[in-house]
Structure formats: structure tokens, C-alpha cells
C-alpha atoms as a PDB file:
ATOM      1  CA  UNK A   1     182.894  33.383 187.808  1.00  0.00           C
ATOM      2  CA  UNK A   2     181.455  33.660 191.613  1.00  0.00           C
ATOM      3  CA  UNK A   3     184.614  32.809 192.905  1.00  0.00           C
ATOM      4  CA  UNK A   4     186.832  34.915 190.439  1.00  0.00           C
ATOM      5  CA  UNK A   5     184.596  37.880 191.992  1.00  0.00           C
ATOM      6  CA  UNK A   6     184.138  36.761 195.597  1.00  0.00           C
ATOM      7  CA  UNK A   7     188.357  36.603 195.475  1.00  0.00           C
ATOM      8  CA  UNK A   8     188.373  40.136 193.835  1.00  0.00           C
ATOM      9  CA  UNK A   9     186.186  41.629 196.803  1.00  0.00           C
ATOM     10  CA  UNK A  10     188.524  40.064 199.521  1.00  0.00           C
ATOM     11  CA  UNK A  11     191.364  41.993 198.142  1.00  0.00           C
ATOM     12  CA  UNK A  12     192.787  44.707 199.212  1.00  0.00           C
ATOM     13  CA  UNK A  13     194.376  48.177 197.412  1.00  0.00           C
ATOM     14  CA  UNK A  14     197.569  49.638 197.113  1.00  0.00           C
ATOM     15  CA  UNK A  15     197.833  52.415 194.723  1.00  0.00           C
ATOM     16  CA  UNK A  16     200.945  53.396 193.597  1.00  0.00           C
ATOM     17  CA  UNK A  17     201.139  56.270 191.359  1.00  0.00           C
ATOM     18  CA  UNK A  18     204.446  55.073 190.455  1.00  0.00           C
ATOM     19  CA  UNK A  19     203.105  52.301 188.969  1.00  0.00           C
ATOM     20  CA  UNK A  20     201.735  53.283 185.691  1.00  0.00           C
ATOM     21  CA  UNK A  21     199.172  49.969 184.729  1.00  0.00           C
ATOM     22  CA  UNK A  22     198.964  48.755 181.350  1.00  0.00           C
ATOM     23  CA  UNK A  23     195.103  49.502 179.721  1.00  0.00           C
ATOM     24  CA  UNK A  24     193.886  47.077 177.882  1.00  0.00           C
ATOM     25  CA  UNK A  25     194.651  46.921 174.345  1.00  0.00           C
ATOM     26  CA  UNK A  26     191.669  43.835 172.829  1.00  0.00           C
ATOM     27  CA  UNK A  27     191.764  40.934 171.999  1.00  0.00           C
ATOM     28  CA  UNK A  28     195.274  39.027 171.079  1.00  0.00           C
ATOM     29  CA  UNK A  29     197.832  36.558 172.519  1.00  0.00           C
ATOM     30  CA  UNK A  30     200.258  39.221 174.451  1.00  0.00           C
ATOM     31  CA  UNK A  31     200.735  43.020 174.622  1.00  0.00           C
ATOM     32  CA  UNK A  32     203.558  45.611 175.883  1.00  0.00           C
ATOM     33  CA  UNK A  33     203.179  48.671 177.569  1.00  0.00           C
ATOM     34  CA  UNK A  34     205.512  51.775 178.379  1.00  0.00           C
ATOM     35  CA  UNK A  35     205.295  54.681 180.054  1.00  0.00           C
ATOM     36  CA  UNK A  36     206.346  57.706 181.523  1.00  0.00           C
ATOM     37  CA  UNK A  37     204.890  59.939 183.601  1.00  0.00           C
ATOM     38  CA  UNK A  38     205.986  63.446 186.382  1.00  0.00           C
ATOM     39  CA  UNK A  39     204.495  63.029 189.796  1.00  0.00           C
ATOM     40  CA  UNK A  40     204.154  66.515 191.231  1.00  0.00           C
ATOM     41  CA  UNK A  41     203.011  67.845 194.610  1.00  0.00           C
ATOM     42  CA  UNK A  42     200.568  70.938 194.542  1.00  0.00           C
ATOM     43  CA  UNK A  43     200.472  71.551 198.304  1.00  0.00           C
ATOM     44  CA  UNK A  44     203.682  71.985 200.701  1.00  0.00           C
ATOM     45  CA  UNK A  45     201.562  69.536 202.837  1.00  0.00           C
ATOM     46  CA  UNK A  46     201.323  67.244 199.715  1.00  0.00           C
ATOM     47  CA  UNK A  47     197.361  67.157 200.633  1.00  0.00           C
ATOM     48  CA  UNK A  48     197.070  67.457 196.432  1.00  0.00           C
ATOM     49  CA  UNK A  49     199.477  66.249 193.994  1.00  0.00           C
ATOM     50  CA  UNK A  50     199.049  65.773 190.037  1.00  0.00           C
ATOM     51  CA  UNK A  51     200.419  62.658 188.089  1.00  0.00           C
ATOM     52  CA  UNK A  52     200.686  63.439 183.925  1.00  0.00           C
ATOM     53  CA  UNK A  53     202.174  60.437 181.937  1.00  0.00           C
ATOM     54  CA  UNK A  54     202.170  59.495 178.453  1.00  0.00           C
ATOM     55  CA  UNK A  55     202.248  55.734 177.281  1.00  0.00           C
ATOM     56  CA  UNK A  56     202.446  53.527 174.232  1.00  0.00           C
ATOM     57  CA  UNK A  57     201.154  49.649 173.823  1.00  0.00           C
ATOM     58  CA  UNK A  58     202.059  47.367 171.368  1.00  0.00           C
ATOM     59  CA  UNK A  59     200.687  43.757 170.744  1.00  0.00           C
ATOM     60  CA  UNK A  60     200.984  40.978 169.032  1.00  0.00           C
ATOM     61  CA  UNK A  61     198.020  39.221 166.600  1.00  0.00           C
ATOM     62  CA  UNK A  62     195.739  36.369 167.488  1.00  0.00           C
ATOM     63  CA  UNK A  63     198.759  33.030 166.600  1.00  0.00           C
ATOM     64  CA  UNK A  64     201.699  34.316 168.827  1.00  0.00           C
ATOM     65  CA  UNK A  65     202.927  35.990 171.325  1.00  0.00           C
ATOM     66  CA  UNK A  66     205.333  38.840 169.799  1.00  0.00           C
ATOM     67  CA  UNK A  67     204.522  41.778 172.463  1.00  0.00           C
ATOM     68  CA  UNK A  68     205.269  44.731 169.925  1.00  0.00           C
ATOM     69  CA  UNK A  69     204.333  42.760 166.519  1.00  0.00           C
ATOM     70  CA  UNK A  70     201.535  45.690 166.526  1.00  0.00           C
ATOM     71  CA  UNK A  71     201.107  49.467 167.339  1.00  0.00           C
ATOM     72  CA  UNK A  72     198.183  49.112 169.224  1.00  0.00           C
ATOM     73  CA  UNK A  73     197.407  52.664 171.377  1.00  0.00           C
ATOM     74  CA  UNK A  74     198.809  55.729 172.881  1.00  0.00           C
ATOM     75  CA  UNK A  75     197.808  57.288 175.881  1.00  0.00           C
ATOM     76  CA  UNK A  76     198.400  60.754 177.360  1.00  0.00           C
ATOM     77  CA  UNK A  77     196.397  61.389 180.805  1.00  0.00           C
ATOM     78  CA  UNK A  78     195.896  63.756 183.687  1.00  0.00           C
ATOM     79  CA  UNK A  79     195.007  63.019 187.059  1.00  0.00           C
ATOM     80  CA  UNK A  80     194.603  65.252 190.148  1.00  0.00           C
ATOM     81  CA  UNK A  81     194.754  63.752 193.685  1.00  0.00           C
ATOM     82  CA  UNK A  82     193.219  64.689 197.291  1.00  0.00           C
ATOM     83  CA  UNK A  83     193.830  63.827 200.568  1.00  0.00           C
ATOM     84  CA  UNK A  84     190.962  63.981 202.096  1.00  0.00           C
ATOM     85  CA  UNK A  85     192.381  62.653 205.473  1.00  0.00           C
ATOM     86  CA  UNK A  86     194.685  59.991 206.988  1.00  0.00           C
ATOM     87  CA  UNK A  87     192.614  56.959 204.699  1.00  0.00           C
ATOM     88  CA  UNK A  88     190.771  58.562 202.291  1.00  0.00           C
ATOM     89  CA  UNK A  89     191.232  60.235 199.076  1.00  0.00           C
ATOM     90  CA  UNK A  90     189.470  61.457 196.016  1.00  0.00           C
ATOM     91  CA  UNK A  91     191.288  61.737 192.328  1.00  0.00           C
ATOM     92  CA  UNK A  92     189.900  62.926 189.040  1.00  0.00           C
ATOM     93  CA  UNK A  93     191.112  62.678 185.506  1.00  0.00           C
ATOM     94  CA  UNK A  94     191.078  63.639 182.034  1.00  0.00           C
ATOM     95  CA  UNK A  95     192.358  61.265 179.424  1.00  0.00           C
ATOM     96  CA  UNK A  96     192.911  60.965 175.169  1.00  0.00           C
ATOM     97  CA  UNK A  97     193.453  57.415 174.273  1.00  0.00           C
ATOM     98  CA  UNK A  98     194.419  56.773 170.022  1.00  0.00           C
ATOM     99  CA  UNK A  99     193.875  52.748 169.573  1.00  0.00           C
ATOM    100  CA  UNK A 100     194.517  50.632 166.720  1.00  0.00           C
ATOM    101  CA  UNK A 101     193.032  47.060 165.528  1.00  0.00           C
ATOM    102  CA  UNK A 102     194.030  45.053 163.170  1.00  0.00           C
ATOM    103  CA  UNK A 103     191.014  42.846 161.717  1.00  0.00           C
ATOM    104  CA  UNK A 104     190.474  41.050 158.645  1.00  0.00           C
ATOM    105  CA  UNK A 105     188.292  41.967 156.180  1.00  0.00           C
ATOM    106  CA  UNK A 106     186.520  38.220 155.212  1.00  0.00           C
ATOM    107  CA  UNK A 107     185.360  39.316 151.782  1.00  0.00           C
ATOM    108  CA  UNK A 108     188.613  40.269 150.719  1.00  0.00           C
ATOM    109  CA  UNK A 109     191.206  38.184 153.175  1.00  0.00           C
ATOM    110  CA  UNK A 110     192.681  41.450 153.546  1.00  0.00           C
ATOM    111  CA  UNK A 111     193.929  42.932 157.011  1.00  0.00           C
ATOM    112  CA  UNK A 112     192.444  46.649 157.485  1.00  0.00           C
ATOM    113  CA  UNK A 113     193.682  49.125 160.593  1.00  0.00           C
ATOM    114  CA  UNK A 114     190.937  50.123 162.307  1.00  0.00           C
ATOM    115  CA  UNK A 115     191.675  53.398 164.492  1.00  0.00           C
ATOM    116  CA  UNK A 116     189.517  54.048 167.259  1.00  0.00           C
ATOM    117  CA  UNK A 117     189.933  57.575 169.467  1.00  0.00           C
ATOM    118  CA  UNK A 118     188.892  58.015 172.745  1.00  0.00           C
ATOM    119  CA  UNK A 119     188.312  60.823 175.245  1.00  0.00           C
ATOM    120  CA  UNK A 120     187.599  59.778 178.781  1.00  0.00           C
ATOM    121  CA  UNK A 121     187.353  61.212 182.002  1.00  0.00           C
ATOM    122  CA  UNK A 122     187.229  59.396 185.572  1.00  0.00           C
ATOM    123  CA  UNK A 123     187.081  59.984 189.346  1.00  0.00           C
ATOM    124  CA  UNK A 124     188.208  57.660 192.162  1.00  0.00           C
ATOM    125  CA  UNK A 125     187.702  57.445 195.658  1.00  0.00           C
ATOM    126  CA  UNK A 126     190.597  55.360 198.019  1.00  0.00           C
ATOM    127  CA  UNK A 127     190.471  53.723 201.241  1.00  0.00           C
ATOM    128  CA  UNK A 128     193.792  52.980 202.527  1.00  0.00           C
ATOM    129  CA  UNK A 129     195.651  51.705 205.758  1.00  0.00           C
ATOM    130  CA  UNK A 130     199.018  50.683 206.514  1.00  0.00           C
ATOM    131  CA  UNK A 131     200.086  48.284 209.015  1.00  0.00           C
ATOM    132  CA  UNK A 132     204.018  47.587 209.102  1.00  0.00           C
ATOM    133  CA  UNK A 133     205.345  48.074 206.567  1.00  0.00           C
ATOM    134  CA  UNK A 134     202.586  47.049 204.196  1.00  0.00           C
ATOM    135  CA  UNK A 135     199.857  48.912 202.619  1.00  0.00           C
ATOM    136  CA  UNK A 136     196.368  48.389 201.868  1.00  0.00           C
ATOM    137  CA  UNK A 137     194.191  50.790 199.849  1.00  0.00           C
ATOM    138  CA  UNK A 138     190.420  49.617 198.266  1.00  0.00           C
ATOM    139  CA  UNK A 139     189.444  51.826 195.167  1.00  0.00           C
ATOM    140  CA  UNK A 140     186.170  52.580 193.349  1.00  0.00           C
ATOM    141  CA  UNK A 141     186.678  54.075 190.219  1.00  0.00           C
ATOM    142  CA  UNK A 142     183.832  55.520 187.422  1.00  0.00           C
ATOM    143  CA  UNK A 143     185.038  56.185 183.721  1.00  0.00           C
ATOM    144  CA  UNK A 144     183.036  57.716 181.170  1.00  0.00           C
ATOM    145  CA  UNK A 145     184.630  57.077 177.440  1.00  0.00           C
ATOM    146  CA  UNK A 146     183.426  58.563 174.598  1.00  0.00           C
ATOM    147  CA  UNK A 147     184.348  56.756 171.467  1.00  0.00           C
ATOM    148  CA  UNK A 148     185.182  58.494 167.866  1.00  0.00           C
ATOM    149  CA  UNK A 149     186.796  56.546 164.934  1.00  0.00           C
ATOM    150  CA  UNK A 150     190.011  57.858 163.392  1.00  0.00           C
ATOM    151  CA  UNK A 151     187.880  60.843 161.465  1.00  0.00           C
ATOM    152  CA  UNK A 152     186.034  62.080 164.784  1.00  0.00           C
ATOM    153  CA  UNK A 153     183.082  60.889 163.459  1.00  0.00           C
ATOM    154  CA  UNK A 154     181.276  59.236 166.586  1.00  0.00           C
ATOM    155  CA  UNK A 155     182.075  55.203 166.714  1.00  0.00           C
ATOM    156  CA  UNK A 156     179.895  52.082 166.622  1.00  0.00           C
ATOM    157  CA  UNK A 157     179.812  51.764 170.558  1.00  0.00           C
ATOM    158  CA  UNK A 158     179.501  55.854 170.959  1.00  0.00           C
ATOM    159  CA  UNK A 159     179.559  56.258 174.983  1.00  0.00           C
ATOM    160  CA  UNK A 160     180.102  53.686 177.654  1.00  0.00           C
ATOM    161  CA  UNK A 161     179.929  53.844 181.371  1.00  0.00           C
ATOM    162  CA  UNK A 162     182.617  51.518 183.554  1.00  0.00           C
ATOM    163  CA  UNK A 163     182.800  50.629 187.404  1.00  0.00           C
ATOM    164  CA  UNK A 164     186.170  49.695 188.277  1.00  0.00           C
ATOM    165  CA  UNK A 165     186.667  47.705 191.612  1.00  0.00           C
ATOM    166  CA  UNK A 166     190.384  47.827 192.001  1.00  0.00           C
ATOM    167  CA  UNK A 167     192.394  46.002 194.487  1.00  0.00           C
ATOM    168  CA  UNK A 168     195.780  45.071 195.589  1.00  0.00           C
ATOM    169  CA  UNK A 169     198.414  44.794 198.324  1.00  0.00           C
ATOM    170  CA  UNK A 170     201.727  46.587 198.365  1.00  0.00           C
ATOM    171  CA  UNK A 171     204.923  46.135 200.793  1.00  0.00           C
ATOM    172  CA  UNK A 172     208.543  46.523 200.825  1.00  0.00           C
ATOM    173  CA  UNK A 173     211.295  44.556 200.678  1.00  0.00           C
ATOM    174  CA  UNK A 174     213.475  46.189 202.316  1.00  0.00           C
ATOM    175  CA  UNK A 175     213.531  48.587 205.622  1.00  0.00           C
ATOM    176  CA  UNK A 176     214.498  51.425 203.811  1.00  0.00           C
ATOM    177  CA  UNK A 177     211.438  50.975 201.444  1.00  0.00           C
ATOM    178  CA  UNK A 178     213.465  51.066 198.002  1.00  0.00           C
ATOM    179  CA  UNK A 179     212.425  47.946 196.811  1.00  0.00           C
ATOM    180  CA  UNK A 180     208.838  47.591 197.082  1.00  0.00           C
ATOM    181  CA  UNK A 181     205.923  44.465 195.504  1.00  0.00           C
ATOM    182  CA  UNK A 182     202.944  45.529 194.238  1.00  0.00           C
ATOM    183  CA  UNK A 183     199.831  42.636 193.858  1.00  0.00           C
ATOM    184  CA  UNK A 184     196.811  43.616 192.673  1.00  0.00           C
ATOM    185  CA  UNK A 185     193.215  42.872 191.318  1.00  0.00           C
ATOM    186  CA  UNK A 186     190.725  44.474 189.652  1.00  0.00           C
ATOM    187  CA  UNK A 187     186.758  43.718 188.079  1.00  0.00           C
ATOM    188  CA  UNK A 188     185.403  45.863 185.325  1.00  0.00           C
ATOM    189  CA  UNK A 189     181.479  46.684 184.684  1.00  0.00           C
ATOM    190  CA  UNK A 190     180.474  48.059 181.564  1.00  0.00           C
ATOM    191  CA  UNK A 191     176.938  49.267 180.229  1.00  0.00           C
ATOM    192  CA  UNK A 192     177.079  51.096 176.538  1.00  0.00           C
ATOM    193  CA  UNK A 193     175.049  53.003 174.369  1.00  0.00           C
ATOM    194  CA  UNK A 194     175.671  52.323 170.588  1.00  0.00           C
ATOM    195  CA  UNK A 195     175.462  54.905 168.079  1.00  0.00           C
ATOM    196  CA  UNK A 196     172.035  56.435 167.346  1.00  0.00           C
ATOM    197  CA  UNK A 197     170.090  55.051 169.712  1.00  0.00           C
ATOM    198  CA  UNK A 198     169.335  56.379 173.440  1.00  0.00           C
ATOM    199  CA  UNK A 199     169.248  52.858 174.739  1.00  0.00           C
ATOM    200  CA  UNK A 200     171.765  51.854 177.094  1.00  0.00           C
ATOM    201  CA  UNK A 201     173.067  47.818 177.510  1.00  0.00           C
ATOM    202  CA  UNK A 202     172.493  46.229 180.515  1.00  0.00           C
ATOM    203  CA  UNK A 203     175.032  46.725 183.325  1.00  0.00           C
ATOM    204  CA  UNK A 204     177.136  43.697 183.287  1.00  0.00           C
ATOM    205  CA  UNK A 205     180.765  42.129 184.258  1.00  0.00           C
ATOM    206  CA  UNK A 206     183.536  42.474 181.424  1.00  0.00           C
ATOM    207  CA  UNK A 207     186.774  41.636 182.500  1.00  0.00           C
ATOM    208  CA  UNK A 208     188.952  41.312 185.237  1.00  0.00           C
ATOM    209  CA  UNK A 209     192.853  42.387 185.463  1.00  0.00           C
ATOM    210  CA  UNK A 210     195.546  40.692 188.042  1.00  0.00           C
ATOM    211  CA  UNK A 211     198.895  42.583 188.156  1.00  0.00           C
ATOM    212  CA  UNK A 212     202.283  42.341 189.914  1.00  0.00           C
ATOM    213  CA  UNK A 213     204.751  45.265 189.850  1.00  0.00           C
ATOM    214  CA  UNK A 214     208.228  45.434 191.080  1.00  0.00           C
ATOM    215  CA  UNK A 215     209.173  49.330 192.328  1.00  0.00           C
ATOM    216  CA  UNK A 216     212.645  50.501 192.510  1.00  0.00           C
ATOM    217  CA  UNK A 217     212.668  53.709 194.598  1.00  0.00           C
ATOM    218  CA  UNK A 218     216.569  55.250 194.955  1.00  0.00           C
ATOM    219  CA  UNK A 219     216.838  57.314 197.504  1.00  0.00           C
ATOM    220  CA  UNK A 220     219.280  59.678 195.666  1.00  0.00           C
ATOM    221  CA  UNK A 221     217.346  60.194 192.666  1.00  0.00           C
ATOM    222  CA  UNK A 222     213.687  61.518 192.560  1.00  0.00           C
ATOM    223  CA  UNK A 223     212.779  58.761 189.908  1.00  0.00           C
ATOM    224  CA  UNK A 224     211.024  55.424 190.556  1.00  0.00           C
ATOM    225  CA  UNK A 225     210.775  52.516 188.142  1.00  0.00           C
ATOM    226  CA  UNK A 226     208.721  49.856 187.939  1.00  0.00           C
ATOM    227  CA  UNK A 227     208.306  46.416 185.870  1.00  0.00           C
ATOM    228  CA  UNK A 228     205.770  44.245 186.232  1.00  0.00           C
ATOM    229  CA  UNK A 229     203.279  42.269 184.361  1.00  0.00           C
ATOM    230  CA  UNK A 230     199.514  42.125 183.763  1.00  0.00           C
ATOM    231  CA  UNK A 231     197.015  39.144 183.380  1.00  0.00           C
ATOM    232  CA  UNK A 232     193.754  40.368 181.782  1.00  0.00           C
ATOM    233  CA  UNK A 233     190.984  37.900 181.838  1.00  0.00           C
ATOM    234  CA  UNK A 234     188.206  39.036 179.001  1.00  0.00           C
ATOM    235  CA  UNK A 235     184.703  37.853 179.433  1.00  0.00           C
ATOM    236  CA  UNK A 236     183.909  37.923 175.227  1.00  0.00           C
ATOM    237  CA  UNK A 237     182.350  34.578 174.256  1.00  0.00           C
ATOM    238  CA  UNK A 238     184.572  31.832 175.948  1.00  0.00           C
ATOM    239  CA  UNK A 239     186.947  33.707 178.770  1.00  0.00           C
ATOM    240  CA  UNK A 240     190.564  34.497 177.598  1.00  0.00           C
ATOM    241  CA  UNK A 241     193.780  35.686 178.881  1.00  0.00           C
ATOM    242  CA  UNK A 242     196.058  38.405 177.121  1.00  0.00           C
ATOM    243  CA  UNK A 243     199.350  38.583 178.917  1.00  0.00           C
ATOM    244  CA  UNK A 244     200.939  41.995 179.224  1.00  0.00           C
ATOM    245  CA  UNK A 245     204.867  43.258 180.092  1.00  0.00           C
ATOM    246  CA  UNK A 246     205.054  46.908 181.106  1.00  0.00           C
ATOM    247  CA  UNK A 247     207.688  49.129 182.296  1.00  0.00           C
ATOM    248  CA  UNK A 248     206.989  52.677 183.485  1.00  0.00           C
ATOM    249  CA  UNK A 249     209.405  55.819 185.186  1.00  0.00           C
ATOM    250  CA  UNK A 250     207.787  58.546 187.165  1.00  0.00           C
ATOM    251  CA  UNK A 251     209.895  61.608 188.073  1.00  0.00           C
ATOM    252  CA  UNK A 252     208.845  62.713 191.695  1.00  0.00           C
ATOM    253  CA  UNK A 253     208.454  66.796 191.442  1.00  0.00           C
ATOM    254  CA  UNK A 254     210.422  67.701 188.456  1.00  0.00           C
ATOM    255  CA  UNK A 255     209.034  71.472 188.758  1.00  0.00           C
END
């Protein structure tokens, strides 16, 4: 585990709003993820720009790996970015998340749905150089998730805090930057409060997520697609791997 987080810190960040990251979706074998999402400068100096995208993951159970065998969540999020100056920048987002587990119910060998909502909002602050043409950005990131089940009654785990170390590498294949790679790693740090108590968990590592994307960028269409897929390590009990495909097109200032 010391290495796994020594290797994360040595990283370094390139974040792509084009690429639109799977979440994670539990525990299972494999998942899916697509989405698509408008990328949209606010400034003529494109100093602030806003990304809106709306995503669905499937998944399969815990015997094979069928990426859509399961609806599993459906995401719709807002997220405002500033350029604070030639390295830095600041974003800030508001996000509804509808997820749903399958689990079965051991007194009756029965498999219930489980739905559990979500409201979350996050900021993120980016430190990013280029050099060639590659570039490397390191991220922070807090969340703050508030948990409801599928009658917005509040959940089990009713508020949880998360540190997000994100990093990765980006560069293009090509001079004229249309095909690009995206590598990337990040560590996740969760404390949580459970339902009526004011306690809160200890602050602790939870799981770790390694991705590589593939970026198409055509320079006569303001529309970029990516592919890529996702490796998320979960630290519950003995440390597992769910394997993730995802596919995501942003339209680059639509309005």
C-alpha cells in the first residue's frame, strides 16, 4: 500500500475536461460508463469556462464480467472553471448522482434494488505546466456527498467528506494535437458520519483509480471524443479491482 501511494504522489496531472471519468459504481467484476457533456467558455479570454454533462453506468454482478448486465447510476453535474493564471486554476461544482445496487436479501435468497441518491458538491484547485508538447497538471480535489435513499429519507452513511489526489500525464500524438493520450492516477480519502450520530470515522485511504483515455480532437468539428478505460482498486476487506470501459463526447461552445 506504501508503494501504491508513494507511485500516486510522483505522478503528475493532466486534466482534460474532454475526458469525462467514469465514478465509481461498487463493488462487482466490470462496469460501463457514458457520457456527454457541452464545454462552454464564459470569458472572451476563456479565463472561466463551464463544463455540464450527463452520464449513465451500467455493471455487471459479482460472477462475470457483462459491463451493462446492471443499471447501476446516473449522473448530471455542473462545474465552473478559473484561471487563475498561467498554472493555476480553481473549479467548483454541483452534482445529483441516482445509484442502484443489487444485493441479496440472505433470509429470503431474493435479489432487492437498493437505490441510493446523492447530492454533492466539490471544489478543485490545479497546478499545471506544459513542456513540448506534453502536459502536466497536479489536482486536489474536496467533495462533500450527502446521501438519501430512493424516498429522500437520509441514508445509512448520511454525509461523507473525500480528498481526492488526482494525477496524470497527457500528450499528443500528433503535431497538430488531434490525437492526444491521457494517463492518469488518483487516491481517495474518506471520513463519514452515519446516520444519527454526530461522530465522524476516522480519516482514512479508500481506493485508488488508474485511467487511460484516448482523445480524438477534429479540427473541423467543435466535438472531442474520448475512449478509454478505468482500473479502480477498492480497499474493502481484501483489495479488488473493478474494470471500467467509458466513452464520453463534449461539444466545445455549443451556445
Amino acid at each position: 500500500m506504501k508503494k501504491l501511494l508513494f507511485l500516486l504522489i510522483l505522478l503528475n496531472a493532466f486534466q482534460s475536461k474532454a475526458q469525462l471519468s467514469p465514478p465509481g459504481l461498487g463493488d462487482g467484476k466490470a462496469g460501463s460508463w457514458m457520457a456527454v457533456g457541452v464545454n462552454q467558455d464564459l470569458k472572451d479570454d476563456k479565463s472561466t469556462t463551464a463544463t455540464t454533462y450527463f452520464g449513465v453506468g451500467r455493471k455487471s454482478d459479482y460472477t462475470d464480467y457483462n459491463l451493462v448486465e446492471m443499471p447501476s447510476i446516473v449522473v448530471i453535474n455542473q462545474e465552473f472553471y478559473h484561471k487563475l493564471n498561467s498554472n493555476l486554476k480553481v473549479s467548483y461544482a454541483l452534482s445529483y448522482r441516482n445509484q442502484q445496487e443489487i444485493k441479496l436479501n440472505k433470509e429470503t435468497n431474493i435479489k432487492d434494488k437498493i437505490t441510493k441518491q446523492e447530492v454533492r458538491a466539490y471544489g478543485r484547485l490545479a497546478y499545471s505546466f506544459k513542456s513540448n508538447n506534453i502536459k502536466y497538471t497536479q489536482t486536489i480535489r474536496e467533495d462533500i456527498r450527502k446521501f438519501y435513499d430512493g424516498n429522500w429519507n437520509n441514508a445509512e452513511e448520511t454525509l461523507q467528506l473525500r480528498t481526492r489526489f488526482k494525477t496524470q500525464i497527457g500528450f499528443a500524438l500528433d503535431s497538430k494535437h488531434i490525437h492526444n493520450m491521457t494517463l492518469g492516477a488518483e487516491a481517495l480519502f474518506i471520513s463519514s458520519q452515519e446516520v444519527g450520530t454526530h461522530d465522524w470515522s476516522k480519516f482514512k485511504y479508500n481506493e485508488s483509480r488508474f485511467t487511460l483515455f484516448y482523445t480524438l480532437k477534429p479540427k473541423e468539428m467543435p466535438v472531442e471524443f474520448s475512449v478509454g478505460y478505468m482500473n479502480n482498486l477498492i480497499e474493502k476487506g481484501d483489495t479488488h479491482a473493478v474494470h471500467y470501459a467509458a466513452v464520453s463526447v463534449v461539444w466545445n461552445n455549443l451556445f
